[in-house]
N, C-alpha and C. Protein backbone atom coordinates (compact mmCIF):
# COMPACT_ATOMS: atom_id res chain seq x y z
N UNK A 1 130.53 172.34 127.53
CA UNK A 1 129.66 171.62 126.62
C UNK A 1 128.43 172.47 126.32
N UNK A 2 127.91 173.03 124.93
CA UNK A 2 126.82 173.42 124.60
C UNK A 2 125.64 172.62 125.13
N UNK A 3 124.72 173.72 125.30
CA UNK A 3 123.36 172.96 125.97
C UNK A 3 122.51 173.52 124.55
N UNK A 4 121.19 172.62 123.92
CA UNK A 4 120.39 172.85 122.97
C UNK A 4 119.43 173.36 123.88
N UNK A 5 118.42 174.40 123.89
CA UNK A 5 117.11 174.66 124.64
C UNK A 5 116.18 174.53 124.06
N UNK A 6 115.46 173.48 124.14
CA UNK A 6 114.38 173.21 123.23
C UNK A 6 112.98 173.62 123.74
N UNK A 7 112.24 175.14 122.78
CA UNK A 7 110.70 175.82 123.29
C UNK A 7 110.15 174.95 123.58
N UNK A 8 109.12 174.83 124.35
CA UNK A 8 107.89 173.83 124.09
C UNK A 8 107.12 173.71 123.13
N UNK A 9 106.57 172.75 122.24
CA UNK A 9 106.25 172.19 121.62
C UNK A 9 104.94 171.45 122.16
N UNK A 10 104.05 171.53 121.66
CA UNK A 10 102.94 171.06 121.87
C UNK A 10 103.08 169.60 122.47
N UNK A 11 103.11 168.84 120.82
CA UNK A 11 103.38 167.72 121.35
C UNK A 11 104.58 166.72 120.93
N UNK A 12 105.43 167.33 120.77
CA UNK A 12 107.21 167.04 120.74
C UNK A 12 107.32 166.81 121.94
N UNK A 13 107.82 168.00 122.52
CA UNK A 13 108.13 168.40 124.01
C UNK A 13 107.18 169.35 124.89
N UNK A 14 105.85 169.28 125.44
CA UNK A 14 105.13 170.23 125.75
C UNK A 14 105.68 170.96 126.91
N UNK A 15 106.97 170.20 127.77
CA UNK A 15 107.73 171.63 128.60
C UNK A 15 108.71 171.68 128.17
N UNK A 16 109.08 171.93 127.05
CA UNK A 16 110.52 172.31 126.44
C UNK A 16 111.43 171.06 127.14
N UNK A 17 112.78 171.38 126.81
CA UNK A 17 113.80 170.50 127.00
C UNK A 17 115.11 171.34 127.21
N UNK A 18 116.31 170.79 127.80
CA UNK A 18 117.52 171.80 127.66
C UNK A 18 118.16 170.41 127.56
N UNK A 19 119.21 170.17 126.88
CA UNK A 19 119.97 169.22 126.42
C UNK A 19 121.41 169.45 126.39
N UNK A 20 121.92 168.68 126.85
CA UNK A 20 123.40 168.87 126.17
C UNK A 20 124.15 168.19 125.39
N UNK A 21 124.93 168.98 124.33
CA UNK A 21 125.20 168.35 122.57
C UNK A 21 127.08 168.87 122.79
N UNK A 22 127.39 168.00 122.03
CA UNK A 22 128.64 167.66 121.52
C UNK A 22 128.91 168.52 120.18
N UNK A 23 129.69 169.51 120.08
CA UNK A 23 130.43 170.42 118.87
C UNK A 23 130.05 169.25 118.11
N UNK A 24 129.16 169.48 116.93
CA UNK A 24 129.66 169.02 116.04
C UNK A 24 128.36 168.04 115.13
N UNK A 25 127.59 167.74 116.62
CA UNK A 25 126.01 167.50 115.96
C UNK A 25 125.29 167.80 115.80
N UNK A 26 124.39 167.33 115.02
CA UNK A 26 123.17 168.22 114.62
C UNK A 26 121.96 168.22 115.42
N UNK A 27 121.65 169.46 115.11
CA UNK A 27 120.24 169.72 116.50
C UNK A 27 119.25 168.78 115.69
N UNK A 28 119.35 167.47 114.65
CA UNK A 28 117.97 166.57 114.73
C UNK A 28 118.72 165.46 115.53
N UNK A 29 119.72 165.14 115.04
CA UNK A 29 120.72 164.25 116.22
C UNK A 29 120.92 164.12 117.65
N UNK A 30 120.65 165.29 118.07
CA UNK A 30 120.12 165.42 119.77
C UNK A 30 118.91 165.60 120.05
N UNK A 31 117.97 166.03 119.26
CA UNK A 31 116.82 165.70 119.67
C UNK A 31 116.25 164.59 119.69
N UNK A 32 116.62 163.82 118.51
CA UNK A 32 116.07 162.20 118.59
C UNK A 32 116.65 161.71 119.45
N UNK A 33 118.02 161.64 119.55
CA UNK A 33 118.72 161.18 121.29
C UNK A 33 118.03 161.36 122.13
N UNK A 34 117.17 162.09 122.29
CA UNK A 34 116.56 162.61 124.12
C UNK A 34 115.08 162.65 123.78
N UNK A 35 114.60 161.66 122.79
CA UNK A 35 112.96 161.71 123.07
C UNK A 35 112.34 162.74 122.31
N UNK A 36 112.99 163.58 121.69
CA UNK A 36 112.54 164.59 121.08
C UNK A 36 112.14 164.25 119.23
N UNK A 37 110.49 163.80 119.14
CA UNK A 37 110.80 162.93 117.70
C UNK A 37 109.93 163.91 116.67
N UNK A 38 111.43 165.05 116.39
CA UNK A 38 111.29 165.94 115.28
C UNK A 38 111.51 164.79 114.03
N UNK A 39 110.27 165.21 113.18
CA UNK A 39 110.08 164.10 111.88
C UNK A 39 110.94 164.66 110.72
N UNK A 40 111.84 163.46 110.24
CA UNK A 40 112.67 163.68 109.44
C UNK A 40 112.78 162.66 107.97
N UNK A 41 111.70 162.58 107.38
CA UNK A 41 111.21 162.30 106.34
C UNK A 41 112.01 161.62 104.97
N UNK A 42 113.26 162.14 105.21
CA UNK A 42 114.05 161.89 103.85
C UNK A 42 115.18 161.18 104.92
N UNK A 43 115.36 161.06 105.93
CA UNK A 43 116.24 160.25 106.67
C UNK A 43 117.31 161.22 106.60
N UNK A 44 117.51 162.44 106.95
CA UNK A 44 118.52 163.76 106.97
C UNK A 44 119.30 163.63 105.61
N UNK A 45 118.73 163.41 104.96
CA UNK A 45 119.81 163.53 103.67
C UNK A 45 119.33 165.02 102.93
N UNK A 46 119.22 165.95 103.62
CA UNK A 46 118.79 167.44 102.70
C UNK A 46 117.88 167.05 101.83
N UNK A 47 116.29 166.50 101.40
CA UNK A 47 116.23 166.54 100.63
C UNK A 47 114.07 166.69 100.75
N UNK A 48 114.15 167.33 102.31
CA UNK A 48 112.99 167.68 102.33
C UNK A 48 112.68 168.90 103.44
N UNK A 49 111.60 169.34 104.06
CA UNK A 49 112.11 170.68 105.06
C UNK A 49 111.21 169.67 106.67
N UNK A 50 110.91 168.83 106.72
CA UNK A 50 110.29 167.91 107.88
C UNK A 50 111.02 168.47 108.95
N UNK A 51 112.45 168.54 108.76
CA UNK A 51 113.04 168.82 110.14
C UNK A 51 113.31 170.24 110.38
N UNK A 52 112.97 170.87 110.08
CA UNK A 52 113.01 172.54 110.03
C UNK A 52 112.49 173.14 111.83
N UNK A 53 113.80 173.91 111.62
CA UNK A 53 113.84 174.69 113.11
C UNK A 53 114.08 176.09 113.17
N UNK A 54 113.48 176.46 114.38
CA UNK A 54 113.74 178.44 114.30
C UNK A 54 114.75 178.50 115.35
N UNK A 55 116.41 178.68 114.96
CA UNK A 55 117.21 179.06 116.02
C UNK A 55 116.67 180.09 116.64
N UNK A 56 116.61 180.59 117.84
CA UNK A 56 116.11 181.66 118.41
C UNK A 56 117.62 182.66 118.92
N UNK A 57 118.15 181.33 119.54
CA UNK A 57 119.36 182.14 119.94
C UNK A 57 120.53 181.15 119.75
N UNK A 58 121.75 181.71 119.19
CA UNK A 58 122.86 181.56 118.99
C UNK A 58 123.06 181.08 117.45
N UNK A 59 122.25 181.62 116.66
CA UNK A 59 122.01 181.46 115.29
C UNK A 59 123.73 181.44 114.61
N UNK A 60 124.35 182.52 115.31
CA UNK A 60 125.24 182.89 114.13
C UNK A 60 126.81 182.05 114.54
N UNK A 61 126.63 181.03 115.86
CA UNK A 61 127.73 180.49 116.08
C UNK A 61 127.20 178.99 114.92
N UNK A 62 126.21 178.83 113.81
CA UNK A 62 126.36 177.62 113.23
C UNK A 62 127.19 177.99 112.22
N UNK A 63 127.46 176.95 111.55
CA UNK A 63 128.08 177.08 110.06
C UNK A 63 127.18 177.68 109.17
N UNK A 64 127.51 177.89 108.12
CA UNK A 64 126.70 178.83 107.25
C UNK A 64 125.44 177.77 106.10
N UNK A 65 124.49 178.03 106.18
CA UNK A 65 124.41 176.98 105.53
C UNK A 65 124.16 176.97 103.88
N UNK A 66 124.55 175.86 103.07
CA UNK A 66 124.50 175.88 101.64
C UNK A 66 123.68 176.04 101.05
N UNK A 67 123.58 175.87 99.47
CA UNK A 67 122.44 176.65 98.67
C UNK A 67 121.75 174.94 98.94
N UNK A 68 121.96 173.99 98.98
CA UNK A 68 121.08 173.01 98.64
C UNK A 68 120.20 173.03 99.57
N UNK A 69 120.79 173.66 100.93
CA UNK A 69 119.77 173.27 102.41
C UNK A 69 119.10 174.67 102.13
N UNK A 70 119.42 175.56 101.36
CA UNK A 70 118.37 177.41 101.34
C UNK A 70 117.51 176.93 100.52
N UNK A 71 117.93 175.88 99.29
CA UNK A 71 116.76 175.71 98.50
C UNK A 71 115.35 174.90 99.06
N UNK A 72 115.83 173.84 99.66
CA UNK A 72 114.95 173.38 100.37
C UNK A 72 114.20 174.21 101.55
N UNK A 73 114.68 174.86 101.88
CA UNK A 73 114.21 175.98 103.23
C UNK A 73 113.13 176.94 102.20
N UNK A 74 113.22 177.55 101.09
CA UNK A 74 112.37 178.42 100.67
C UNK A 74 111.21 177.30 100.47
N UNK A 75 111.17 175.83 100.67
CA UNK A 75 109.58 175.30 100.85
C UNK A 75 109.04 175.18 101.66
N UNK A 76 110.18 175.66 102.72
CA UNK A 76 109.69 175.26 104.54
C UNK A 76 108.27 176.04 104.91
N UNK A 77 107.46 175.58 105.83
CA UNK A 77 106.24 176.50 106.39
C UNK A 77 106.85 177.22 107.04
N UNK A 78 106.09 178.38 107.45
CA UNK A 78 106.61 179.46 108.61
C UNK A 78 108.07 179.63 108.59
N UNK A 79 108.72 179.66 106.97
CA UNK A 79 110.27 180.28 107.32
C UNK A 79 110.44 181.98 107.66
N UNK A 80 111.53 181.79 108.59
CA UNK A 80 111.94 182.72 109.16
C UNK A 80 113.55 182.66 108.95
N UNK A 81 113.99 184.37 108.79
CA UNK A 81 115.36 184.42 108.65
C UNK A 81 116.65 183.78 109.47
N UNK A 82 116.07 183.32 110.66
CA UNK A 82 116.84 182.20 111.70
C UNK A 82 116.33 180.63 111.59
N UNK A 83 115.93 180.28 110.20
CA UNK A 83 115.52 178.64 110.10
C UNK A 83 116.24 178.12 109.54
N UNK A 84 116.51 176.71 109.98
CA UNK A 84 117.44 176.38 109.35
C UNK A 84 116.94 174.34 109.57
N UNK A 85 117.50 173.57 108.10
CA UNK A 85 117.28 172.18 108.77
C UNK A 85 117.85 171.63 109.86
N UNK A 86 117.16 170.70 110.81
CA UNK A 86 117.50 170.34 111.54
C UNK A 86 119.32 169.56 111.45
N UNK A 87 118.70 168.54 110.23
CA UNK A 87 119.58 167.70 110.02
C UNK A 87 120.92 168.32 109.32
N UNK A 88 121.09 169.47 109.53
CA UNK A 88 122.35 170.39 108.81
C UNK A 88 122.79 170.93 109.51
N UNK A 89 122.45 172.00 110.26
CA UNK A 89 122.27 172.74 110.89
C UNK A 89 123.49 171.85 112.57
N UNK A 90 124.78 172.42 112.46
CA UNK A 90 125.80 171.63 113.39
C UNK A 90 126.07 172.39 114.66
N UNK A 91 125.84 171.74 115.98
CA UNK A 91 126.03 172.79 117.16
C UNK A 91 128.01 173.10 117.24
N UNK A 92 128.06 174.18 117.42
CA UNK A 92 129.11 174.88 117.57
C UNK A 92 129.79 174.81 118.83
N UNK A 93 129.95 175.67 119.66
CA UNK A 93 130.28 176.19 120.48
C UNK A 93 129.50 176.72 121.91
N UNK A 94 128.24 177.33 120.87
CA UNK A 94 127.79 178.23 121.92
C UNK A 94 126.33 177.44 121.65
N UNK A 95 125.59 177.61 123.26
CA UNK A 95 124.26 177.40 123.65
C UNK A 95 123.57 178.13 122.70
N UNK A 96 122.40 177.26 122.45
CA UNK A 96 121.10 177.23 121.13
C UNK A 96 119.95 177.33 121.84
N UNK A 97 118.97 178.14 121.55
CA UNK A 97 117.54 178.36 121.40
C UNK A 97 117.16 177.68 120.03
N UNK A 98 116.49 176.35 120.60
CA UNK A 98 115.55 176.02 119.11
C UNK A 98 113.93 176.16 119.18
N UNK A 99 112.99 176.49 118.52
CA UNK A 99 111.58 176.45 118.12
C UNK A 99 111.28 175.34 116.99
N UNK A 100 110.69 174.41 117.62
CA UNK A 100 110.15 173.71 116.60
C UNK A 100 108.86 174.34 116.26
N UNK A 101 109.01 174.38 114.82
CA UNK A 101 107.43 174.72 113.82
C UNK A 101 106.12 173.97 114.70
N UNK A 102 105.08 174.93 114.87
CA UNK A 102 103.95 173.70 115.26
C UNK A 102 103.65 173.01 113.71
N UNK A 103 103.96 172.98 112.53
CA UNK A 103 103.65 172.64 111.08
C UNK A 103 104.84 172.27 110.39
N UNK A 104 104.63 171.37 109.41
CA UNK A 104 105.80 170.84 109.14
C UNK A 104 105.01 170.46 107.74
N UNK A 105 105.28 170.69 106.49
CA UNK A 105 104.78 170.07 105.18
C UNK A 105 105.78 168.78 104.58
N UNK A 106 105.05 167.69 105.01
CA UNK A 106 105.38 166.47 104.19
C UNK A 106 104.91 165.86 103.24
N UNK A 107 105.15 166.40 101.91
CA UNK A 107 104.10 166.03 100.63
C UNK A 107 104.45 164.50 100.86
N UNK A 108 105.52 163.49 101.46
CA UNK A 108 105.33 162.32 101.14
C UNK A 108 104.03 161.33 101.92
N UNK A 109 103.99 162.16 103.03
CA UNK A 109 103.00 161.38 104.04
C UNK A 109 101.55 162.09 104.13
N UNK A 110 101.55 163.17 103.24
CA UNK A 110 99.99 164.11 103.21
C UNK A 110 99.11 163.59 101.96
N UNK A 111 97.55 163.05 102.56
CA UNK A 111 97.46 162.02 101.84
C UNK A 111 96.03 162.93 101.19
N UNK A 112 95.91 164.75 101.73
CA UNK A 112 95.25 165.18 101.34
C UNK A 112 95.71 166.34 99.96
């Protein structure tokens, strides 16, 4: 069974987390399972970057992901060539390094 390793996070998870996930779900799907409340704004329907994560390690055992989830990713803060949405983004096979963003841009809830 894949284990997710979740960095620490301020105030997500301030001592990280290691989890274990089922082929096939998504790293926002196990994190909300286990207390982990990465904000997901559009309710995972691809259609905002709230849940945005930095695989660290085992990037290349996910599926590849589509132009609709890259388009949304070029609005993400702090993208990096291993980011990917939470809510897309499907555990595989192999053990994951995730980084949650300390920043997350939600034009629906930013009231500045």
């Amino acid at each position: 069974m894949p284990k997710i390793i979740f960095l620490p996070h301020e105030e997500l998870c301030p001592d990280g987390a290691v989890i274990d996930a089922q082929s096939g779900d998504s790293i926002l799907d196990v994190a909300l399972e286990n207390g982990i409340e990465i904000e997901h704004a559009c309710e995972k329907s691809c259609a905002c970057t709230t849940c945005h994560v930095i695989v660290r390690e085992g990037f290349d055992s996910l599926d590849e992901s589509d132009e609709l989830e890259d388009d949304m990713l070029d609005k993400a803060w702090g993208l990096e060539p291993e980011s990917r949405l939470g809510c897309q983004a499907t555990v595989a096979d192999e053990d994951l390094v995730v980084e949650i963003p300390k920043y997350t841009l939600n034009h629906a809830a930013e009231d500045h």
